[in-house]
PDB file of N, CA and C in Angstrom:
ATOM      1  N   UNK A   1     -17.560 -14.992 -10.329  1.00  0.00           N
ATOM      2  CA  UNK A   1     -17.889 -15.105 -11.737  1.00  0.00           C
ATOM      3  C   UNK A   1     -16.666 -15.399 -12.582  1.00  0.00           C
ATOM      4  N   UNK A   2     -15.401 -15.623 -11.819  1.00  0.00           N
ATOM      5  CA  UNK A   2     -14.308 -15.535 -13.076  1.00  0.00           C
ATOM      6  C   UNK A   2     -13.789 -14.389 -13.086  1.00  0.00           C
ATOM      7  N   UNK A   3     -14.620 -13.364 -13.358  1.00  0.00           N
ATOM      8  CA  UNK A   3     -13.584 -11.833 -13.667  1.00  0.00           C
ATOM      9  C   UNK A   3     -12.832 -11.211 -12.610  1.00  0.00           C
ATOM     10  N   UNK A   4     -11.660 -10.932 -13.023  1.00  0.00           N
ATOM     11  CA  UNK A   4     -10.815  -9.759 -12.518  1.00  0.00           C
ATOM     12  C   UNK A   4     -11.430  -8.418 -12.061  1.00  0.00           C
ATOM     13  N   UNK A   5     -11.702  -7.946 -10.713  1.00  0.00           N
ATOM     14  CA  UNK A   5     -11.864  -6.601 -10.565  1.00  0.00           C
ATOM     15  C   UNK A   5     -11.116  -6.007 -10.741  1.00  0.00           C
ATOM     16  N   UNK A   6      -9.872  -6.058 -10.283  1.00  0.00           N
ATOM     17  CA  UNK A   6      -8.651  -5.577 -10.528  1.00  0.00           C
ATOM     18  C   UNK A   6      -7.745  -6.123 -11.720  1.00  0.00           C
ATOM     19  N   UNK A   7      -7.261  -5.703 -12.303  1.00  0.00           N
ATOM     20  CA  UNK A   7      -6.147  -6.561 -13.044  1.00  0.00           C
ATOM     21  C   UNK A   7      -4.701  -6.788 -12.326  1.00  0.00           C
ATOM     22  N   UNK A   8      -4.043  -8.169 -12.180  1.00  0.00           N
ATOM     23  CA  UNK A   8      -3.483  -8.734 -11.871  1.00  0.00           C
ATOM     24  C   UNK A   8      -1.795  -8.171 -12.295  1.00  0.00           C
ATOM     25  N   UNK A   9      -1.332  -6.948 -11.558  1.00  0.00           N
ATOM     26  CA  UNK A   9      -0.200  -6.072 -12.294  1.00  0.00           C
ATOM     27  C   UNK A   9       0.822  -6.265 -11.107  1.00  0.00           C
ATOM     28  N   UNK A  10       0.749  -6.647  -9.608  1.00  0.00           N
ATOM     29  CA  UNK A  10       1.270  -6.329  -8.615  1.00  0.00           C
ATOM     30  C   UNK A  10       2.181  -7.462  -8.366  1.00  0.00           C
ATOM     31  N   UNK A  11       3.059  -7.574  -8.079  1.00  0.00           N
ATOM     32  CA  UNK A  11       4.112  -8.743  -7.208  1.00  0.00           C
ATOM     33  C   UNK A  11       3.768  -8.812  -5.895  1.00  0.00           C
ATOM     34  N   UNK A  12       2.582  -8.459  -5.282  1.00  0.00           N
ATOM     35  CA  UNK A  12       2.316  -8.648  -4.061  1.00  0.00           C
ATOM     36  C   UNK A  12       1.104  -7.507  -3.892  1.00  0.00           C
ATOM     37  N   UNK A  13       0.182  -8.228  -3.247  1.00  0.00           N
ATOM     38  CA  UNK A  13      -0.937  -7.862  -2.545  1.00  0.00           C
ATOM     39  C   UNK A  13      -1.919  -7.766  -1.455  1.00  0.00           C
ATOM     40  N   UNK A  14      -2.201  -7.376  -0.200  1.00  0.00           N
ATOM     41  CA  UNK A  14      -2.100  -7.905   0.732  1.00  0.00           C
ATOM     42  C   UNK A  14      -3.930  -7.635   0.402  1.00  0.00           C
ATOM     43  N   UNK A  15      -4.534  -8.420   1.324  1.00  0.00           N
ATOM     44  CA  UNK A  15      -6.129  -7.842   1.352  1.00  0.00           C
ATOM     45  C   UNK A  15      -6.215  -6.658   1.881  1.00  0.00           C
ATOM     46  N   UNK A  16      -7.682  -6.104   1.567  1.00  0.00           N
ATOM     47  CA  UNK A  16      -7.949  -4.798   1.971  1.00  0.00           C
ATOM     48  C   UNK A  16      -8.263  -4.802   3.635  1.00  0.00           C
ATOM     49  N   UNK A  17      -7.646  -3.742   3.960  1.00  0.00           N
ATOM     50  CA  UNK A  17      -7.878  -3.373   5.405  1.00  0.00           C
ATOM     51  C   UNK A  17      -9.273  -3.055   6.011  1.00  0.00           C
ATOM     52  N   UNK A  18      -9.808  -2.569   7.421  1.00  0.00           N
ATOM     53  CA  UNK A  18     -10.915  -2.143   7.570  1.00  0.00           C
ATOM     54  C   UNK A  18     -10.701  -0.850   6.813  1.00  0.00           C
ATOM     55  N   UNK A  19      -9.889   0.117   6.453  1.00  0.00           N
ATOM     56  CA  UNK A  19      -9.499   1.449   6.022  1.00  0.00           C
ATOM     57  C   UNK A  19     -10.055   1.353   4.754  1.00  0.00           C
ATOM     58  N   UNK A  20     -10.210   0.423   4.063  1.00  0.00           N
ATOM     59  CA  UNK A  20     -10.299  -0.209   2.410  1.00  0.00           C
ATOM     60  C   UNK A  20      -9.456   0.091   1.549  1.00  0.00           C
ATOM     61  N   UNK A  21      -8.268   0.193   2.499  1.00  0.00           N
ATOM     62  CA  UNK A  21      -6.685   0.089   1.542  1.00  0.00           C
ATOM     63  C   UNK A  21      -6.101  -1.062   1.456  1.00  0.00           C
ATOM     64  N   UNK A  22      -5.335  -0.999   0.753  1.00  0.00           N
ATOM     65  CA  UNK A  22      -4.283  -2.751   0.323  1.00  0.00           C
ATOM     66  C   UNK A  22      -3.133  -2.043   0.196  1.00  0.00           C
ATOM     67  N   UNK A  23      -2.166  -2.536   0.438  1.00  0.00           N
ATOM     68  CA  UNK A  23      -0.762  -2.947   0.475  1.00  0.00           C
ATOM     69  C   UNK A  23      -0.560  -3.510  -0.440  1.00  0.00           C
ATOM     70  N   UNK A  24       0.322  -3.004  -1.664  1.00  0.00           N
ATOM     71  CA  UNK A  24       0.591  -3.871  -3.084  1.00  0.00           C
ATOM     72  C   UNK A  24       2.219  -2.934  -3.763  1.00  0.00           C
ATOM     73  N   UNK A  25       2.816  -4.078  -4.040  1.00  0.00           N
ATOM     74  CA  UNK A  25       3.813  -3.698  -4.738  1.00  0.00           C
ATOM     75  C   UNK A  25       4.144  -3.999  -6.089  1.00  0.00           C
ATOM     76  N   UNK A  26       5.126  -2.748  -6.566  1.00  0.00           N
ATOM     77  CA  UNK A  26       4.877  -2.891  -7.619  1.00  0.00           C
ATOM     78  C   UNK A  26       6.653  -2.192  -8.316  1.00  0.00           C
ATOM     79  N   UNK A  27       7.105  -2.935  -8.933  1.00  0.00           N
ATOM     80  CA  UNK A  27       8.633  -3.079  -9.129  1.00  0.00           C
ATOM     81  C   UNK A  27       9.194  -2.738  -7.912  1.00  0.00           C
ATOM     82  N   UNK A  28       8.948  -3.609  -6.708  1.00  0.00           N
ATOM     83  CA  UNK A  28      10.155  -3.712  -5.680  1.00  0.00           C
ATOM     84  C   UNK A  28       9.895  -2.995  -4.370  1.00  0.00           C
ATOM     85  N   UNK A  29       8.473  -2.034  -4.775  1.00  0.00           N
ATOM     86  CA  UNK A  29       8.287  -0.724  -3.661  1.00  0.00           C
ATOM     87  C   UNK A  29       6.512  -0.761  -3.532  1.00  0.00           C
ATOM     88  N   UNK A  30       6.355  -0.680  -2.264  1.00  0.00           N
ATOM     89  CA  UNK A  30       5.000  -0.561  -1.604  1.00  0.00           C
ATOM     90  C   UNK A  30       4.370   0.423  -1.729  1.00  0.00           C
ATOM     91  N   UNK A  31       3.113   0.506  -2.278  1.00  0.00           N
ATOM     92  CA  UNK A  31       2.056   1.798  -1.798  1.00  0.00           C
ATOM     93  C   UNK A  31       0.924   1.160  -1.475  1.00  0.00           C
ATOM     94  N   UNK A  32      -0.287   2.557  -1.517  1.00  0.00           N
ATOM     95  CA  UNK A  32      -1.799   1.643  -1.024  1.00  0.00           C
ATOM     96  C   UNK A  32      -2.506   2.068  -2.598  1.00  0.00           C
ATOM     97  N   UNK A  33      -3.115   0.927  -2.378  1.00  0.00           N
ATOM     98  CA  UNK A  33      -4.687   1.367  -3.110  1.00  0.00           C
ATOM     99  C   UNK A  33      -5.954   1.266  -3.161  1.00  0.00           C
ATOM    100  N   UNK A  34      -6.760   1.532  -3.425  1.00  0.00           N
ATOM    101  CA  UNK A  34      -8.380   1.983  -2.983  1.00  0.00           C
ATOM    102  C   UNK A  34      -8.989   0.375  -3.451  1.00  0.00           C
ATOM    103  N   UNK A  35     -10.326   0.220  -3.237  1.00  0.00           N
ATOM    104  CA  UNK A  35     -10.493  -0.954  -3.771  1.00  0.00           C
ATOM    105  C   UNK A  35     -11.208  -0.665  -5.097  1.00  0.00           C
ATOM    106  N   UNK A  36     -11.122   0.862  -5.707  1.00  0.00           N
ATOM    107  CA  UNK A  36     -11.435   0.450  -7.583  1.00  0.00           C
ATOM    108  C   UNK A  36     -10.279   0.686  -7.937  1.00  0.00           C
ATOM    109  N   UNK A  37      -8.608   0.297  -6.897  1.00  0.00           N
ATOM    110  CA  UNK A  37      -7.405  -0.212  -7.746  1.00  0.00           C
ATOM    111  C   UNK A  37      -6.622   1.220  -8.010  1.00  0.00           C
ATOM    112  N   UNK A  38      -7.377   2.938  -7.624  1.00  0.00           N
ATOM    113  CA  UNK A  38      -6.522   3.738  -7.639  1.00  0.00           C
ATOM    114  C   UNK A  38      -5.681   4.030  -6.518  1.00  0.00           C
ATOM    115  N   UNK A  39      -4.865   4.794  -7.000  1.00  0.00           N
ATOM    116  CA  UNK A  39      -2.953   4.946  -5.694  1.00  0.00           C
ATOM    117  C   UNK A  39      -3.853   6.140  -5.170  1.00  0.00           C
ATOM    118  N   UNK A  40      -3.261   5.828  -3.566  1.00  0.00           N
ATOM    119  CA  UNK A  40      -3.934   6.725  -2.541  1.00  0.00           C
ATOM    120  C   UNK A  40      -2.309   6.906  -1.829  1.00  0.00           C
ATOM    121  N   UNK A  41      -1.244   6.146  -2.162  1.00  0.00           N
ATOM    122  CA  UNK A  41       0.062   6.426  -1.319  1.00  0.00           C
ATOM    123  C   UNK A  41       0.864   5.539  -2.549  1.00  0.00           C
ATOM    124  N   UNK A  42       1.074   6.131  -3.512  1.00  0.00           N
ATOM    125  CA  UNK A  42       2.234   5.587  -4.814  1.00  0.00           C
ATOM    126  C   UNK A  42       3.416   5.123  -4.411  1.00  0.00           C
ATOM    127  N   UNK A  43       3.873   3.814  -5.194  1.00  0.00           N
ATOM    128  CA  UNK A  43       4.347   2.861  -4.714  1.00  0.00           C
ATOM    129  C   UNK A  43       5.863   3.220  -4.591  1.00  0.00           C
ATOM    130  N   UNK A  44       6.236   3.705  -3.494  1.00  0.00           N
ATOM    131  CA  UNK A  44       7.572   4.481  -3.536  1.00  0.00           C
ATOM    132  C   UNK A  44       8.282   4.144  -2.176  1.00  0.00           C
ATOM    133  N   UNK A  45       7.906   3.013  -1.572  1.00  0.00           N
ATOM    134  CA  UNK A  45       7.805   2.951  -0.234  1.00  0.00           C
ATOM    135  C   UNK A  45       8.672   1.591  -0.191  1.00  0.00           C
ATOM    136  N   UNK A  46       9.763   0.974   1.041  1.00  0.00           N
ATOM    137  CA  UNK A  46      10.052   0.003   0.595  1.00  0.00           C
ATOM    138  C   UNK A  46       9.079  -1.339   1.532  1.00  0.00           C
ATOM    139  N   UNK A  47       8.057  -0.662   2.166  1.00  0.00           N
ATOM    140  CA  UNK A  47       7.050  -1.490   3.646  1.00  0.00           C
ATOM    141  C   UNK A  47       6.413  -0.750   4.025  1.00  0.00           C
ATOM    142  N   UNK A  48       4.923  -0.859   4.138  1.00  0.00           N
ATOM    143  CA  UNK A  48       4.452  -0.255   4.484  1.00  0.00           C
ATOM    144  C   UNK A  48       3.265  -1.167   5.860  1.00  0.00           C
ATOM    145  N   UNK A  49       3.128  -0.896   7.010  1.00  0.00           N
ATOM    146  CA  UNK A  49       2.534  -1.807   7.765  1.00  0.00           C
ATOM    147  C   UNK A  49       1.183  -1.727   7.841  1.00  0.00           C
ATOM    148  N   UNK A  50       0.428  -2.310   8.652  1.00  0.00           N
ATOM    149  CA  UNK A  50      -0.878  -2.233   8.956  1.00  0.00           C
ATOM    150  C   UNK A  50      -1.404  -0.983   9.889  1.00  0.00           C
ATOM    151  N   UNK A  51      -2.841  -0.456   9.140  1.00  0.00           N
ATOM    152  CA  UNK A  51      -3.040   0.488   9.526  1.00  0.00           C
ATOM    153  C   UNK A  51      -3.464   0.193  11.251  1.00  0.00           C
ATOM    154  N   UNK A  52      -3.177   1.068  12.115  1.00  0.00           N
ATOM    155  CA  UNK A  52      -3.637   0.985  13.939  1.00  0.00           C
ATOM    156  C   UNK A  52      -4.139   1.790  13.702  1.00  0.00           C
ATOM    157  N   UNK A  53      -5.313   2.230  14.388  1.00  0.00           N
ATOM    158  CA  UNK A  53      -5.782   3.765  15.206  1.00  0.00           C
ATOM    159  C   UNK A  53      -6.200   4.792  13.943  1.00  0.00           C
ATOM    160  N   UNK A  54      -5.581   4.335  12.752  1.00  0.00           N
ATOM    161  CA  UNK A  54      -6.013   5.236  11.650  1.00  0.00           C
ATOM    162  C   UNK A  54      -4.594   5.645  10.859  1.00  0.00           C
ATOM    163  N   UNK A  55      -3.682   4.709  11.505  1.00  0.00           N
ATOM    164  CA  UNK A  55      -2.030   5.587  11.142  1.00  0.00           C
ATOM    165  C   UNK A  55      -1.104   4.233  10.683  1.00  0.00           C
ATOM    166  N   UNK A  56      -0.253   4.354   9.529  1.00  0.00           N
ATOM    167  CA  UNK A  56       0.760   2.922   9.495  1.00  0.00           C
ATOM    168  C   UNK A  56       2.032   4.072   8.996  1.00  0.00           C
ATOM    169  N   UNK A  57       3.112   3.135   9.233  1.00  0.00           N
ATOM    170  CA  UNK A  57       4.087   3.689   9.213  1.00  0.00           C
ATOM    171  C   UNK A  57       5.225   3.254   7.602  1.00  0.00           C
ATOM    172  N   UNK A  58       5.285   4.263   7.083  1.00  0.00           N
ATOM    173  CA  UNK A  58       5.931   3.774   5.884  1.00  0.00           C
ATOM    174  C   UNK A  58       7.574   3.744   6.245  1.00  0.00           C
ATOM    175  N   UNK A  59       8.137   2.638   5.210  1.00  0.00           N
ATOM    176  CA  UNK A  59       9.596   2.886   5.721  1.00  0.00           C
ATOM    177  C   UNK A  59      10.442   2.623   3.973  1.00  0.00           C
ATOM    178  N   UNK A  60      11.497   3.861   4.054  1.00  0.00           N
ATOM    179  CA  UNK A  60      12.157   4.018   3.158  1.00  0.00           C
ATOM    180  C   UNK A  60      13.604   3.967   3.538  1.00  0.00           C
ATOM    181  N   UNK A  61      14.398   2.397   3.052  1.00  0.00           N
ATOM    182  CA  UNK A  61      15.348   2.237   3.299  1.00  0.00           C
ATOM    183  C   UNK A  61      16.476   3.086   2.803  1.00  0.00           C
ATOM    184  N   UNK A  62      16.271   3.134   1.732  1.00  0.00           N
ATOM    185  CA  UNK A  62      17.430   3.987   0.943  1.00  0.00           C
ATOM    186  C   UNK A  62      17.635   5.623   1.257  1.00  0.00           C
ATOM    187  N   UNK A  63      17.116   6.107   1.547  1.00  0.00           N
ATOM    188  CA  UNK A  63      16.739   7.308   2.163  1.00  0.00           C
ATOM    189  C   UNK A  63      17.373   7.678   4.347  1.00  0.00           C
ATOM    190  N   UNK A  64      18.534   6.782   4.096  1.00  0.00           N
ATOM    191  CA  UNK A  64      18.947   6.664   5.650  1.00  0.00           C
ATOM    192  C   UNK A  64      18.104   5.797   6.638  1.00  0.00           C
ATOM    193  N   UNK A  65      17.255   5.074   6.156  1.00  0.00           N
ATOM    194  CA  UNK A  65      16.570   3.930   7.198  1.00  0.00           C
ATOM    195  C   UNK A  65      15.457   5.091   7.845  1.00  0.00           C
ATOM    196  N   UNK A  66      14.604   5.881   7.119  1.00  0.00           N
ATOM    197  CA  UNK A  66      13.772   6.935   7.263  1.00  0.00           C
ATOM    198  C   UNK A  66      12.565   6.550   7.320  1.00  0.00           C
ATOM    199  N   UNK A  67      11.784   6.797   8.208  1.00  0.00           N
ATOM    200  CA  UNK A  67       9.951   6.179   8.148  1.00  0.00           C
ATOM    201  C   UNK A  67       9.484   7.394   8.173  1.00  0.00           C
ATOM    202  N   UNK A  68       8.212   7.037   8.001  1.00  0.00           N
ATOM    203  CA  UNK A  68       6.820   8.245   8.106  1.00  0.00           C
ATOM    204  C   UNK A  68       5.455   7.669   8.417  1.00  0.00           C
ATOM    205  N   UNK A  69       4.980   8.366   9.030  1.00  0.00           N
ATOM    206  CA  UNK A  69       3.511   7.773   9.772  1.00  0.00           C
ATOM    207  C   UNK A  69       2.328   8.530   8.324  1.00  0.00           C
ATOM    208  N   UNK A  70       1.527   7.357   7.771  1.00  0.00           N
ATOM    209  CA  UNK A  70       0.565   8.239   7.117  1.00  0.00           C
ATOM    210  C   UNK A  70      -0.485   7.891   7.345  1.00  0.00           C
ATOM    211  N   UNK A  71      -1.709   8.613   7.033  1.00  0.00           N
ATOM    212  CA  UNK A  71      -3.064   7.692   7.541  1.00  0.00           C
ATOM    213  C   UNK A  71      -3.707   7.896   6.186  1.00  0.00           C
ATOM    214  N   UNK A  72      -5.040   7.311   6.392  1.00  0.00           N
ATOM    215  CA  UNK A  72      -5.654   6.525   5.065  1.00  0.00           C
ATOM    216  C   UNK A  72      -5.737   7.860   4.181  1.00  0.00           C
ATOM    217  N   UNK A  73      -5.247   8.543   4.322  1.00  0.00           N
ATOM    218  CA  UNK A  73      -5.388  10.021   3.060  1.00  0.00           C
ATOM    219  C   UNK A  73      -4.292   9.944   2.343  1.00  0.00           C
ATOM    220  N   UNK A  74      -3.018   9.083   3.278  1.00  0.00           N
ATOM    221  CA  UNK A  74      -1.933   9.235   2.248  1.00  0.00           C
ATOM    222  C   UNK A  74      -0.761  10.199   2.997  1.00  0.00           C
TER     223      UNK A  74
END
């Protein structure tokens, strides 16, 4: 129809997963969000990968080259 479900705020967006999360950044840093566009993992992340098995792995460079495994709860 033309309209925006989302509004168009992100420097990057990846499509939604089977999980019905997205990958979107937002000044420079990755989180997820739901598909009515709310943060389920706030964008604090510098990559965040594709979910496997129920689990993706976030990675925070600045923080000593530090990851964390989260699953679709965050």
């Amino acid at each position: 129809t033309g309209e925006f479900v989302l509004e168009p705020l992100y420097s990057m967006a990846s499509d939604f997963q089977t999980s019905g999360l997205a990958r979107v950044q937002l000044d420079g840093k990755t989180g997820l969000i739901d598909r009515q566009g709310q943060w389920v993992v706030a964008p604090t992340y510098d990559d965040i990968t594709d979910f496997s098995e129920g689990i993706a792995t976030a990675y925070d460079w600045d923080n000593a080259k530090a990851s964390s495994l989260i699953d679709t709860q965050g």
